[in-house]
C-alpha atoms as a PDB file:
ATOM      1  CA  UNK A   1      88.957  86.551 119.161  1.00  0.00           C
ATOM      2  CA  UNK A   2      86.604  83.341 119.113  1.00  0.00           C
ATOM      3  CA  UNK A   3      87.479  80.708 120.904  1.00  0.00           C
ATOM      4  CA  UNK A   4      88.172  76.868 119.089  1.00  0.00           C
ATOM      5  CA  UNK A   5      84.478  75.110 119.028  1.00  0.00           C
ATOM      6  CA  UNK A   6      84.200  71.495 118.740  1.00  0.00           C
ATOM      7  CA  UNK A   7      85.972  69.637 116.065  1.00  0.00           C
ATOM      8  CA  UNK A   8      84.441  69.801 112.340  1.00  0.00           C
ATOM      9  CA  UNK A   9      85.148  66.401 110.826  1.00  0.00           C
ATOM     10  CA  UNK A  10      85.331  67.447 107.054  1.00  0.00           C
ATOM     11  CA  UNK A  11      84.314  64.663 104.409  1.00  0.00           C
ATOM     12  CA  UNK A  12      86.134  65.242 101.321  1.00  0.00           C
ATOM     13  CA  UNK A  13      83.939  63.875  98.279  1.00  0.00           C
ATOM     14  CA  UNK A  14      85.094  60.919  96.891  1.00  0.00           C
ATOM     15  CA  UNK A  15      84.770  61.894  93.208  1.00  0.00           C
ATOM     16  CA  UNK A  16      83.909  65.507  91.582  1.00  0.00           C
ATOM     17  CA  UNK A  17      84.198  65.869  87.748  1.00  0.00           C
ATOM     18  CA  UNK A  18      85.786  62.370  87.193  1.00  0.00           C
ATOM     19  CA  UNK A  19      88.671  63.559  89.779  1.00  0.00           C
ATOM     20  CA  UNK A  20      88.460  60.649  92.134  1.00  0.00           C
ATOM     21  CA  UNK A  21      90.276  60.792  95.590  1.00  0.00           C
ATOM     22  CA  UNK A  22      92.977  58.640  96.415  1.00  0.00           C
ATOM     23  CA  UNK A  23      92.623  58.338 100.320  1.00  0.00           C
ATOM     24  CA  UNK A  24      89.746  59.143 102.321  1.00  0.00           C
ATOM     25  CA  UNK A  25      91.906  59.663 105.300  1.00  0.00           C
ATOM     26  CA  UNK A  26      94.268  62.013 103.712  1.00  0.00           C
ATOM     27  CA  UNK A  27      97.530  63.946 105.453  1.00  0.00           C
ATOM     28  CA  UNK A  28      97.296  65.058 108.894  1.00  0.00           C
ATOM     29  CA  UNK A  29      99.853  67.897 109.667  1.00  0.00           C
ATOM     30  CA  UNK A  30     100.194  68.673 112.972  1.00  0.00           C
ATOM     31  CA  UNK A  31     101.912  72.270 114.247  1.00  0.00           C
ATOM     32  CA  UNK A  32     104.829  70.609 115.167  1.00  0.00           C
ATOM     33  CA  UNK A  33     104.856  68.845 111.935  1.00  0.00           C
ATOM     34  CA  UNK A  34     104.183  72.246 109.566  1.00  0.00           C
ATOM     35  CA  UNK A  35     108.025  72.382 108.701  1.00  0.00           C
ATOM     36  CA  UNK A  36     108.069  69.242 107.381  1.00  0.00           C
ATOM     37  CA  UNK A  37     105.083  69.968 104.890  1.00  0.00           C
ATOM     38  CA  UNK A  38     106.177  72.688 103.472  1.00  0.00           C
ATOM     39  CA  UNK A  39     109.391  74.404 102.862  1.00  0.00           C
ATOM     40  CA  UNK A  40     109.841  78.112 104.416  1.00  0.00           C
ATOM     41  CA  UNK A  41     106.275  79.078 104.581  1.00  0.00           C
ATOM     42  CA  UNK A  42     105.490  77.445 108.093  1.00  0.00           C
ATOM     43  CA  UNK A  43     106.099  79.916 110.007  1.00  0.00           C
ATOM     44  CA  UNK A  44     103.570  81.883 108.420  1.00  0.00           C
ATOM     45  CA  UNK A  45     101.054  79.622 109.179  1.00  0.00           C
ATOM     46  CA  UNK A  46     101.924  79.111 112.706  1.00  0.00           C
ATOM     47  CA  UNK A  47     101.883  82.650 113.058  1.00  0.00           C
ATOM     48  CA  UNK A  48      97.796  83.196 112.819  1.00  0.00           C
ATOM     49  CA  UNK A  49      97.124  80.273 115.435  1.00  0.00           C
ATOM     50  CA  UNK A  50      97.743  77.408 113.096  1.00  0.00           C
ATOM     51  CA  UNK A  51      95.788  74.134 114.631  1.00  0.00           C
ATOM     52  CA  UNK A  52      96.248  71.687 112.220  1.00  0.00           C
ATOM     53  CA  UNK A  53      96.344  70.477 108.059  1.00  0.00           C
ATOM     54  CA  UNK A  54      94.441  67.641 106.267  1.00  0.00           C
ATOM     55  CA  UNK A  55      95.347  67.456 102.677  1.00  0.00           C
ATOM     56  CA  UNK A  56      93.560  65.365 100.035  1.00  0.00           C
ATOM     57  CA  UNK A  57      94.395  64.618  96.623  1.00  0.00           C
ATOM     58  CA  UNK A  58      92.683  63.862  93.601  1.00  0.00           C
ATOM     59  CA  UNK A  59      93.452  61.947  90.510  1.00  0.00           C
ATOM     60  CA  UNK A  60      91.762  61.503  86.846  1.00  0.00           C
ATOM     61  CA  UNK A  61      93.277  59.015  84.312  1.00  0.00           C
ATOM     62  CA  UNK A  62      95.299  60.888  81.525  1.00  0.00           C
ATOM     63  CA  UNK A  63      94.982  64.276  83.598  1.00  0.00           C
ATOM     64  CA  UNK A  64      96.814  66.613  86.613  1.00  0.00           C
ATOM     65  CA  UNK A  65      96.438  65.693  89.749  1.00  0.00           C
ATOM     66  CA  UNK A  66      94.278  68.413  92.132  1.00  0.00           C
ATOM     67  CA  UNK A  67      95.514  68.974  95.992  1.00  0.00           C
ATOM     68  CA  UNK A  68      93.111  70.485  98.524  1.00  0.00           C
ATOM     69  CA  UNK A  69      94.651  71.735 101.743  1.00  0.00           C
ATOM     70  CA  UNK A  70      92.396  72.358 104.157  1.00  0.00           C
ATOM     71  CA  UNK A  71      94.190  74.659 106.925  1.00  0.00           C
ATOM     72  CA  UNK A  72      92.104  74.444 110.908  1.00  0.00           C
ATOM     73  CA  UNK A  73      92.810  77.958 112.520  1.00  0.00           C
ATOM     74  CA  UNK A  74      92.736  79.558 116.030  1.00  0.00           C
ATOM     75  CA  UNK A  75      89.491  81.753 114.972  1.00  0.00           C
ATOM     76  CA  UNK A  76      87.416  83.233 111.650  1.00  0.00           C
ATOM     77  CA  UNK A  77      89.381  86.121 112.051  1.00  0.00           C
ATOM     78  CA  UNK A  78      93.237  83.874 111.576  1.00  0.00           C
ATOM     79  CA  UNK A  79      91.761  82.007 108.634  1.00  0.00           C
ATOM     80  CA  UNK A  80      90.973  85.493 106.799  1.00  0.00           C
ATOM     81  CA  UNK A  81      93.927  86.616 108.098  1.00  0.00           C
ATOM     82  CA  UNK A  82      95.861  83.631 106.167  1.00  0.00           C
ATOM     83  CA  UNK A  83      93.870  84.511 103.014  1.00  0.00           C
ATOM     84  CA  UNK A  84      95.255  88.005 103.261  1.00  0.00           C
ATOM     85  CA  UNK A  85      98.148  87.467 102.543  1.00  0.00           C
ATOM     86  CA  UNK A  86      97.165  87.490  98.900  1.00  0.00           C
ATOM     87  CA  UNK A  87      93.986  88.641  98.332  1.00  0.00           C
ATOM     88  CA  UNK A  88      94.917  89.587  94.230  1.00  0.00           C
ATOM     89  CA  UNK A  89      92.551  87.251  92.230  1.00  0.00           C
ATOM     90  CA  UNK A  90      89.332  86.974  90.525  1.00  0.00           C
ATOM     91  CA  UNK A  91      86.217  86.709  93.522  1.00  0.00           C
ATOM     92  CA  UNK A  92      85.192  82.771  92.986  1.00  0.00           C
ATOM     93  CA  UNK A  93      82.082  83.901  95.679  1.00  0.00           C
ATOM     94  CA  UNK A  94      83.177  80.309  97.539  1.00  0.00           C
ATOM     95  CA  UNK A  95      83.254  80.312 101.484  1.00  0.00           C
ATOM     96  CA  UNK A  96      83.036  83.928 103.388  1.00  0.00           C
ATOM     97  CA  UNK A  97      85.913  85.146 100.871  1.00  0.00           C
ATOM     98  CA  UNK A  98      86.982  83.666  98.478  1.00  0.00           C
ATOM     99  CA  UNK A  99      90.649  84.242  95.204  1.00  0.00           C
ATOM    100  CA  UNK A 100      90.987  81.966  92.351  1.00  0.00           C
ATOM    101  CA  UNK A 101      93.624  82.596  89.378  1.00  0.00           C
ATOM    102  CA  UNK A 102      95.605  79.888  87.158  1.00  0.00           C
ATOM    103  CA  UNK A 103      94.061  77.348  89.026  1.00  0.00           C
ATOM    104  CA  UNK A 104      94.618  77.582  92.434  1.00  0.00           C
ATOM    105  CA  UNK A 105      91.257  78.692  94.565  1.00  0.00           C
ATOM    106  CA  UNK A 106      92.000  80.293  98.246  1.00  0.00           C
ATOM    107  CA  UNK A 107      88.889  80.818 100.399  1.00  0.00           C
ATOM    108  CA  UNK A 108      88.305  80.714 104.373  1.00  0.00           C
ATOM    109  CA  UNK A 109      84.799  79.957 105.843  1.00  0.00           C
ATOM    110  CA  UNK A 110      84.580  79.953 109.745  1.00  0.00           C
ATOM    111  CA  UNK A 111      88.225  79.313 111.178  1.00  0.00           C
ATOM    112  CA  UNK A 112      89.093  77.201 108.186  1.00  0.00           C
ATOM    113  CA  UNK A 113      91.508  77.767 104.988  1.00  0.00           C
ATOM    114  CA  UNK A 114      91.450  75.998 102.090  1.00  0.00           C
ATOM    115  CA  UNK A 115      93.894  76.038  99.573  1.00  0.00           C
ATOM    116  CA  UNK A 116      92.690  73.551  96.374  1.00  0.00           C
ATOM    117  CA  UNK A 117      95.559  73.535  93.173  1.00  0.00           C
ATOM    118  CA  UNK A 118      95.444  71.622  90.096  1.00  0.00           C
ATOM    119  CA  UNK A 119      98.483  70.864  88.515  1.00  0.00           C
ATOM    120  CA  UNK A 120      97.703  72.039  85.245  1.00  0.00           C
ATOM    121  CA  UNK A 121      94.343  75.174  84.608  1.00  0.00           C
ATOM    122  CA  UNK A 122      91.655  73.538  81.997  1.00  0.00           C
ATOM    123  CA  UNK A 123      88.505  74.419  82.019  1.00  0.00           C
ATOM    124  CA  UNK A 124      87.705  71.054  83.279  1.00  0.00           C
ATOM    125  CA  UNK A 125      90.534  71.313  86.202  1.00  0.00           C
ATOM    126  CA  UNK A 126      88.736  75.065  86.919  1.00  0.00           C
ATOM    127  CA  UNK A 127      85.303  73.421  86.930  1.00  0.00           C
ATOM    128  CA  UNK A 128      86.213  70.718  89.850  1.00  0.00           C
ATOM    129  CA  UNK A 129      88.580  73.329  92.009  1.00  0.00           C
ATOM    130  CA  UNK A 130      85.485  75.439  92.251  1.00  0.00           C
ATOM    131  CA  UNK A 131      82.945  72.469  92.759  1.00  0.00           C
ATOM    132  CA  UNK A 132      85.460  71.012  95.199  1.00  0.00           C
ATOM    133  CA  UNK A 133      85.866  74.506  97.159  1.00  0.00           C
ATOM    134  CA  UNK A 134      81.466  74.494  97.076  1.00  0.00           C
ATOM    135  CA  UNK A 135      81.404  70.938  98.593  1.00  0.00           C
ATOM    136  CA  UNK A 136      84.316  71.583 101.324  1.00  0.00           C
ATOM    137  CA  UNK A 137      82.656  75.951 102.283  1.00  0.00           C
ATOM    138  CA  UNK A 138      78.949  74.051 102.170  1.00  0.00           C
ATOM    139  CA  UNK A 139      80.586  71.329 105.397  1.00  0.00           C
ATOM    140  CA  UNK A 140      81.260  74.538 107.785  1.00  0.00           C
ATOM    141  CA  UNK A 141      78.797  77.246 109.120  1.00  0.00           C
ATOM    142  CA  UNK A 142      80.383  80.893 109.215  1.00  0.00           C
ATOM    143  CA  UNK A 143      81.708  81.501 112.972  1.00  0.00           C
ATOM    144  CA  UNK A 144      83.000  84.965 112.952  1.00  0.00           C
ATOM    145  CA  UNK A 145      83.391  88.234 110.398  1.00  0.00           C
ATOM    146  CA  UNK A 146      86.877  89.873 108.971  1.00  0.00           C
ATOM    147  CA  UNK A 147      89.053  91.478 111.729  1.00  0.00           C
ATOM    148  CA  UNK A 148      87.235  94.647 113.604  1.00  0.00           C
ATOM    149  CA  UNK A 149      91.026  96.014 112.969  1.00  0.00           C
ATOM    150  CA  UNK A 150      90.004  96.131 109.266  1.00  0.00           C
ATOM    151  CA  UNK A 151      87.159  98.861 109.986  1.00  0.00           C
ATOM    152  CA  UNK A 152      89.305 101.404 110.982  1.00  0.00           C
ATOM    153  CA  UNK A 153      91.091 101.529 107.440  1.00  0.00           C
ATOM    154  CA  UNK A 154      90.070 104.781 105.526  1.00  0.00           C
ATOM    155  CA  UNK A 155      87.611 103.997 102.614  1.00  0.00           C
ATOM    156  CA  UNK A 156      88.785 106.713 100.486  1.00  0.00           C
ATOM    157  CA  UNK A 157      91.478 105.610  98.387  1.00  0.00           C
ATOM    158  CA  UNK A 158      91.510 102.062  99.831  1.00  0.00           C
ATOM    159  CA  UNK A 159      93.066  99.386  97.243  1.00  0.00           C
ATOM    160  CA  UNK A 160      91.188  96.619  98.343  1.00  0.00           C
ATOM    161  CA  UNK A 161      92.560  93.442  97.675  1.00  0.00           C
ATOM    162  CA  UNK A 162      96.139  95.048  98.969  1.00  0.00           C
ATOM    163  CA  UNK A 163      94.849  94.518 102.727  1.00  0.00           C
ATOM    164  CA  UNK A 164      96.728  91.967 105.361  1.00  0.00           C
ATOM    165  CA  UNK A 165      95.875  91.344 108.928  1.00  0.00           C
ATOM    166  CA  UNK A 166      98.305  89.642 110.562  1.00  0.00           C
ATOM    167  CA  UNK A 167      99.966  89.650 113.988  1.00  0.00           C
ATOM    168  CA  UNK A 168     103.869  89.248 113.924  1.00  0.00           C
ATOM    169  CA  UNK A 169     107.569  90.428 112.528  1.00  0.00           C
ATOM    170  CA  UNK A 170     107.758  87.590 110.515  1.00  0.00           C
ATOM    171  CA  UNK A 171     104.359  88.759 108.883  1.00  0.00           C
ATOM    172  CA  UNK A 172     105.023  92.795 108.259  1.00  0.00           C
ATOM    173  CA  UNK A 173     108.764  91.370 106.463  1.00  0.00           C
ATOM    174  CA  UNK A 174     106.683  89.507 104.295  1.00  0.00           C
ATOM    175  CA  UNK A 175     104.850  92.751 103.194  1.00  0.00           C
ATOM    176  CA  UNK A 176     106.762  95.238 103.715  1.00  0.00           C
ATOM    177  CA  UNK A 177     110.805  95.039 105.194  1.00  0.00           C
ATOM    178  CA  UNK A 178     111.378  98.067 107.554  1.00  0.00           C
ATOM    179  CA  UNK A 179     114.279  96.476 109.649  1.00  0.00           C
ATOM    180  CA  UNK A 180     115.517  93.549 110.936  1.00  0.00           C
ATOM    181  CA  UNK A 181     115.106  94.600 114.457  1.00  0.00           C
ATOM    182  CA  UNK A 182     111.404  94.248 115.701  1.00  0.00           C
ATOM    183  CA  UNK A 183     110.703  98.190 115.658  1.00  0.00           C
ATOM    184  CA  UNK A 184     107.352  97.619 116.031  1.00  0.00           C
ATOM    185  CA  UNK A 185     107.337  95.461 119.147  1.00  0.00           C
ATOM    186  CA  UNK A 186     105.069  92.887 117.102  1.00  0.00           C
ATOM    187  CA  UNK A 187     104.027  89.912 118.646  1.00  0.00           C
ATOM    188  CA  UNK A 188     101.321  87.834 119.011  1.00  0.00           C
ATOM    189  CA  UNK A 189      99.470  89.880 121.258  1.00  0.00           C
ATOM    190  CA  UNK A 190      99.170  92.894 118.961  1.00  0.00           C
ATOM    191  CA  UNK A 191      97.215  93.050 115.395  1.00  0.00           C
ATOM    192  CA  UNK A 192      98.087  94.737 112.600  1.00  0.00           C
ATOM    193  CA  UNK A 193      96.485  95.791 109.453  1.00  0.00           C
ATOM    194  CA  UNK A 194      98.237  97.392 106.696  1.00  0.00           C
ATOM    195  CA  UNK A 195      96.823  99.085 103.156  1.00  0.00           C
ATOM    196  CA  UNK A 196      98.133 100.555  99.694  1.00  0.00           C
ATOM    197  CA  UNK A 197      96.174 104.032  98.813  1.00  0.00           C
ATOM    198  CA  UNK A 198      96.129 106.007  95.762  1.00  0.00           C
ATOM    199  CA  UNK A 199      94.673 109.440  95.555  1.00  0.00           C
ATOM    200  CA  UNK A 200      95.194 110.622  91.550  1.00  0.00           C
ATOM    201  CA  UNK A 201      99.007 110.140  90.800  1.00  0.00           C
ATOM    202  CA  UNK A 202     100.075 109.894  94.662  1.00  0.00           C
ATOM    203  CA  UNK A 203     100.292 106.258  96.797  1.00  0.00           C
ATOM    204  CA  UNK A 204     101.021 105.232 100.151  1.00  0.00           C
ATOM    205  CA  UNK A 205     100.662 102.603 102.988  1.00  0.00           C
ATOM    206  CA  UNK A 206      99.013 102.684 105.856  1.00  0.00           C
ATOM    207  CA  UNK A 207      99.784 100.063 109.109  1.00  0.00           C
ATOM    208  CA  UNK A 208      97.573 100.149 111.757  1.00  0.00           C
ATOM    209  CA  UNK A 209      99.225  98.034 115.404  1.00  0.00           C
ATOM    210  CA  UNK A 210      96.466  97.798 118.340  1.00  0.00           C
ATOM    211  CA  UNK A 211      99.027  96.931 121.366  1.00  0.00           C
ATOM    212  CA  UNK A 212      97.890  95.272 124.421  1.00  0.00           C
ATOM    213  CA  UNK A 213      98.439  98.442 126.229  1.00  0.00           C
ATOM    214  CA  UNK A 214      99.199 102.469 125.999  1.00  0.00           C
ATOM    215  CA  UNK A 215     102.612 101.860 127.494  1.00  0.00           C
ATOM    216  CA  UNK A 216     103.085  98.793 124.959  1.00  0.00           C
ATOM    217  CA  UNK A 217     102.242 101.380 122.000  1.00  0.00           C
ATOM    218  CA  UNK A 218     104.239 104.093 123.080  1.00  0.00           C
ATOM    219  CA  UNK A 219     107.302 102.039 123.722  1.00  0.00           C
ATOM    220  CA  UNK A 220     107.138 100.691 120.154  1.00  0.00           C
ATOM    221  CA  UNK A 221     106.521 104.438 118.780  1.00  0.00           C
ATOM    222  CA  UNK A 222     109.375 105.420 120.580  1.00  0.00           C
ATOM    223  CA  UNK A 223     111.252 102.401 119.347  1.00  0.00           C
ATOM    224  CA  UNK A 224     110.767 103.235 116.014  1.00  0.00           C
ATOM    225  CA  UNK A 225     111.713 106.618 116.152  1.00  0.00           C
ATOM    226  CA  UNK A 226     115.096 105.648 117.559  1.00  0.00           C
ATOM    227  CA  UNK A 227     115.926 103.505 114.827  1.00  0.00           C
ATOM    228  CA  UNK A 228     114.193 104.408 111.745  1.00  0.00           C
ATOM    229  CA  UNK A 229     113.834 108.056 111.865  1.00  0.00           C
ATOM    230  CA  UNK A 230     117.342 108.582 113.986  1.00  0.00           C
ATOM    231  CA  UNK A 231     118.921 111.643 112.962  1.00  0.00           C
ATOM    232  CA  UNK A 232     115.341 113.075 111.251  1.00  0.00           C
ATOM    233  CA  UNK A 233     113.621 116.201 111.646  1.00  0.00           C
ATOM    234  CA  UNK A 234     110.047 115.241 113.102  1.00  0.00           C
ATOM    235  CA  UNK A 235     107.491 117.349 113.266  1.00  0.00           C
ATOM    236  CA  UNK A 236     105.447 117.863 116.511  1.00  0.00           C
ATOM    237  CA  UNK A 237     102.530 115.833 117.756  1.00  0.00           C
ATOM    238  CA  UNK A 238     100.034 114.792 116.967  1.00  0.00           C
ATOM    239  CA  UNK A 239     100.578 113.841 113.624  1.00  0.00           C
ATOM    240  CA  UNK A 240     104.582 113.195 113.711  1.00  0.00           C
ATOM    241  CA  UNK A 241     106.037 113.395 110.311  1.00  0.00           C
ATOM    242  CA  UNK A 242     109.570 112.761 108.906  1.00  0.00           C
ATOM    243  CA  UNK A 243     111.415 112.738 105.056  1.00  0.00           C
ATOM    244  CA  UNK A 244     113.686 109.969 104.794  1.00  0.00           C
ATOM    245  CA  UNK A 245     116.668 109.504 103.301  1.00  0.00           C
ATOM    246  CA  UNK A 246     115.058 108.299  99.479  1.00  0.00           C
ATOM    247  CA  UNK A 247     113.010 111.431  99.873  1.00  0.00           C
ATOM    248  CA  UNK A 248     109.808 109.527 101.109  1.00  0.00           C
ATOM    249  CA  UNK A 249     107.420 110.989 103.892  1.00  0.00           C
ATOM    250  CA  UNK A 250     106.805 109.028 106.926  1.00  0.00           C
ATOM    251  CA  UNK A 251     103.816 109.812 109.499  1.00  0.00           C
ATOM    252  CA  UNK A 252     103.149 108.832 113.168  1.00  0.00           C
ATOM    253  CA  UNK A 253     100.541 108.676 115.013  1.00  0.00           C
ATOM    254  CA  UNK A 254      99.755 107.487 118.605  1.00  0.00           C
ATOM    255  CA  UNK A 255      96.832 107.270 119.581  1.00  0.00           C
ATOM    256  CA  UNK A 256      96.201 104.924 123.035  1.00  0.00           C
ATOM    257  CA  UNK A 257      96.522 101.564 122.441  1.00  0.00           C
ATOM    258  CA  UNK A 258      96.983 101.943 118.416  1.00  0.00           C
ATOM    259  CA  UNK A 259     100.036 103.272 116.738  1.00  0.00           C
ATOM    260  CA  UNK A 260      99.593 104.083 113.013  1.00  0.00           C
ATOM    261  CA  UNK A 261     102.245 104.153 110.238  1.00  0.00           C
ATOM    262  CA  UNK A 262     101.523 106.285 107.107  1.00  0.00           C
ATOM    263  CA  UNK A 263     104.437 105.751 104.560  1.00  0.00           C
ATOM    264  CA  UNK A 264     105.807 105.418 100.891  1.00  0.00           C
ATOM    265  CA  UNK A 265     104.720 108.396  99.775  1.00  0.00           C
ATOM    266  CA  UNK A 266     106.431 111.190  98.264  1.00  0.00           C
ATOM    267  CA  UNK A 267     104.327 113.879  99.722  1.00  0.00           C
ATOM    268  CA  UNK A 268     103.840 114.773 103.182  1.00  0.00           C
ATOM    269  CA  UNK A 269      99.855 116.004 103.183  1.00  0.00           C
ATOM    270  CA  UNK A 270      99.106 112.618 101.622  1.00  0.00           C
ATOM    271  CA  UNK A 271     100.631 110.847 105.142  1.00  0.00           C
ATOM    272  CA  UNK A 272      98.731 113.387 107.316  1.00  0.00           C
ATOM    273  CA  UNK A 273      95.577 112.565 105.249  1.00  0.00           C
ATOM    274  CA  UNK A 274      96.173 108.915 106.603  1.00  0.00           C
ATOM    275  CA  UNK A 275      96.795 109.655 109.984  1.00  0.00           C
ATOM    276  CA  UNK A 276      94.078 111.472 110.212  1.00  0.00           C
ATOM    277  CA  UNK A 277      91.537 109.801 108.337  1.00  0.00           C
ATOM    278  CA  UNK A 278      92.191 106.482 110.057  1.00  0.00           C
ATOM    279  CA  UNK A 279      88.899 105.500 112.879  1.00  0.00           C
ATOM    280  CA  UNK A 280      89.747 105.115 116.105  1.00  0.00           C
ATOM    281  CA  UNK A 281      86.146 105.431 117.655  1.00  0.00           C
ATOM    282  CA  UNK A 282      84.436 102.348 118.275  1.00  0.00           C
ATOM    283  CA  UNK A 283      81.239 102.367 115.880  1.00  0.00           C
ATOM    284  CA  UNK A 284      82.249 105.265 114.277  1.00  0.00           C
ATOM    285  CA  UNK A 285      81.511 106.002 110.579  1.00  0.00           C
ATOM    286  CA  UNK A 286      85.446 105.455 108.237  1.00  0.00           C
ATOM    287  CA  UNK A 287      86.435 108.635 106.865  1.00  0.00           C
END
């Protein structure tokens, strides 16, 4: 991960599009102070390194407001991992990466995330979201690239905007509910990407965890198949596979320090595809 750099003061612009803004100092949100901002989404937030939140807002006479959010992050690679968590959306080609629909633009550029909404989509409301995202991306030089994690995803098959990096429990529930219990021993030492796949008429899911150690990875393999395959039939190593109870295939593999999860998918080659298709060799080319 990259470490925090010196401070970037951002300027917002004091007028874009006849949107003029209201207070030059803004909203400064602290981590401690994330709860009080919003209401059952700061944990998210907190959970990719959250550093800090300045929000602006904008106002035009006879018009919706527009609110930029500009989110300070541990590193590049916690600020895309914020934007992941919804990466559906038309490409606005703002910042490193960048979503816009209905008038709410999501980008991330270096270790920042900015979310900009206006109340109401016009094209004049979509014309000074996008000018405002240009001004904000054009204050901050890139820092870092998307998660190495991400380049060990398979190509083939690979629904792209379904990707999230993340690092925790709370993160995987939001995606994709397993268990209460923390199977996975997730925390914020590990990273974790996860995928949707289609191959003709069959889908699936693929989660990649890299664990701080071997022994961390196989403990959580052989935490989840205590709980969530109890009772199964697994086949042998190295590509463990299981049919749960709504008929769905389930795959394992451990490999070192990464455990991968192939699942929702009604037939079994399609998870050993996965497993075996995922990169595990520094450098090495996807399959």
């Amino acid at each position: 991960m990259a470490a925090v750099k010196e401070p970037i003061r951002l300027i917002p612009p004091s007028e874009i599009h006849g949107w003029k803004l209201s207070d030059a100092k803004g909203q400064e949100v602290p981590p401690k102070k994330i709860f009080d901002y919003m209401d059952g989404a700061g944990e998210l937030y907190l959970a990719y390194k959250f550093h800090g939140l300045w929000v602006w807002t904008y106002h035009r006479d006879g018009d919706t407001s527009i609110t930029v959010e500009a989110y300070e992050m541990g590193s590049p690679e916690e600020a895309f991992g914020v934007l992941s968590q919804d990466l559906d959306g038309e490409n606005a080609k703002i910042g490193q990466e960048s979503v816009y629909g209905v008038g709410l633009l999501r980008f991330w550029q270096g270790r920042w995330f900015f979310s900009i909404l206006a109340g109401v989509e016009t094209p004049q409301t979509r014309r000074a979201v996008l000018d405002l995202g240009r001004a904000f991306a054009a204050q901050i030089s890139p820092e870092g690239e998307r998660p190495e994690l991400l380049s060990r995803l398979p190509s083939e098959g690979l629904a792209a905007h379904s990707i999230h990096y993340f690092h925790t429990q709370i993160c995987l529930n939001s995606y994709y509910f397993f268990a209460t219990e923390n199977l996975l021993q997730l925390n914020e030492q590990t990273e974790a990407v996860m995928a949707d796949y289609r191959f003709d008429s069959q889908s699936a899911r693929i989660l990649i965890v890299r664990y701080p150690s071997t022994l961390a990875a196989a403990k959580a393999r052989a935490k989840f198949r205590e709980v969530y395959l109890k009772g199964l039939t697994i086949s042998p190593e190295p590509l463990q596979t299981a049919q749960i109870e709504n008929g769905e295939w389930v795959g394992l593999r451990l490999d070192g320090k990464y455990l991968i999860v192939a699942f929702q998918s009604r037939v079994r080659d399609i998870c050993q595809r996965l497993l075996k298709a995922v990169n595990l060799t520094k450098g090495g080319k996807q399959q």
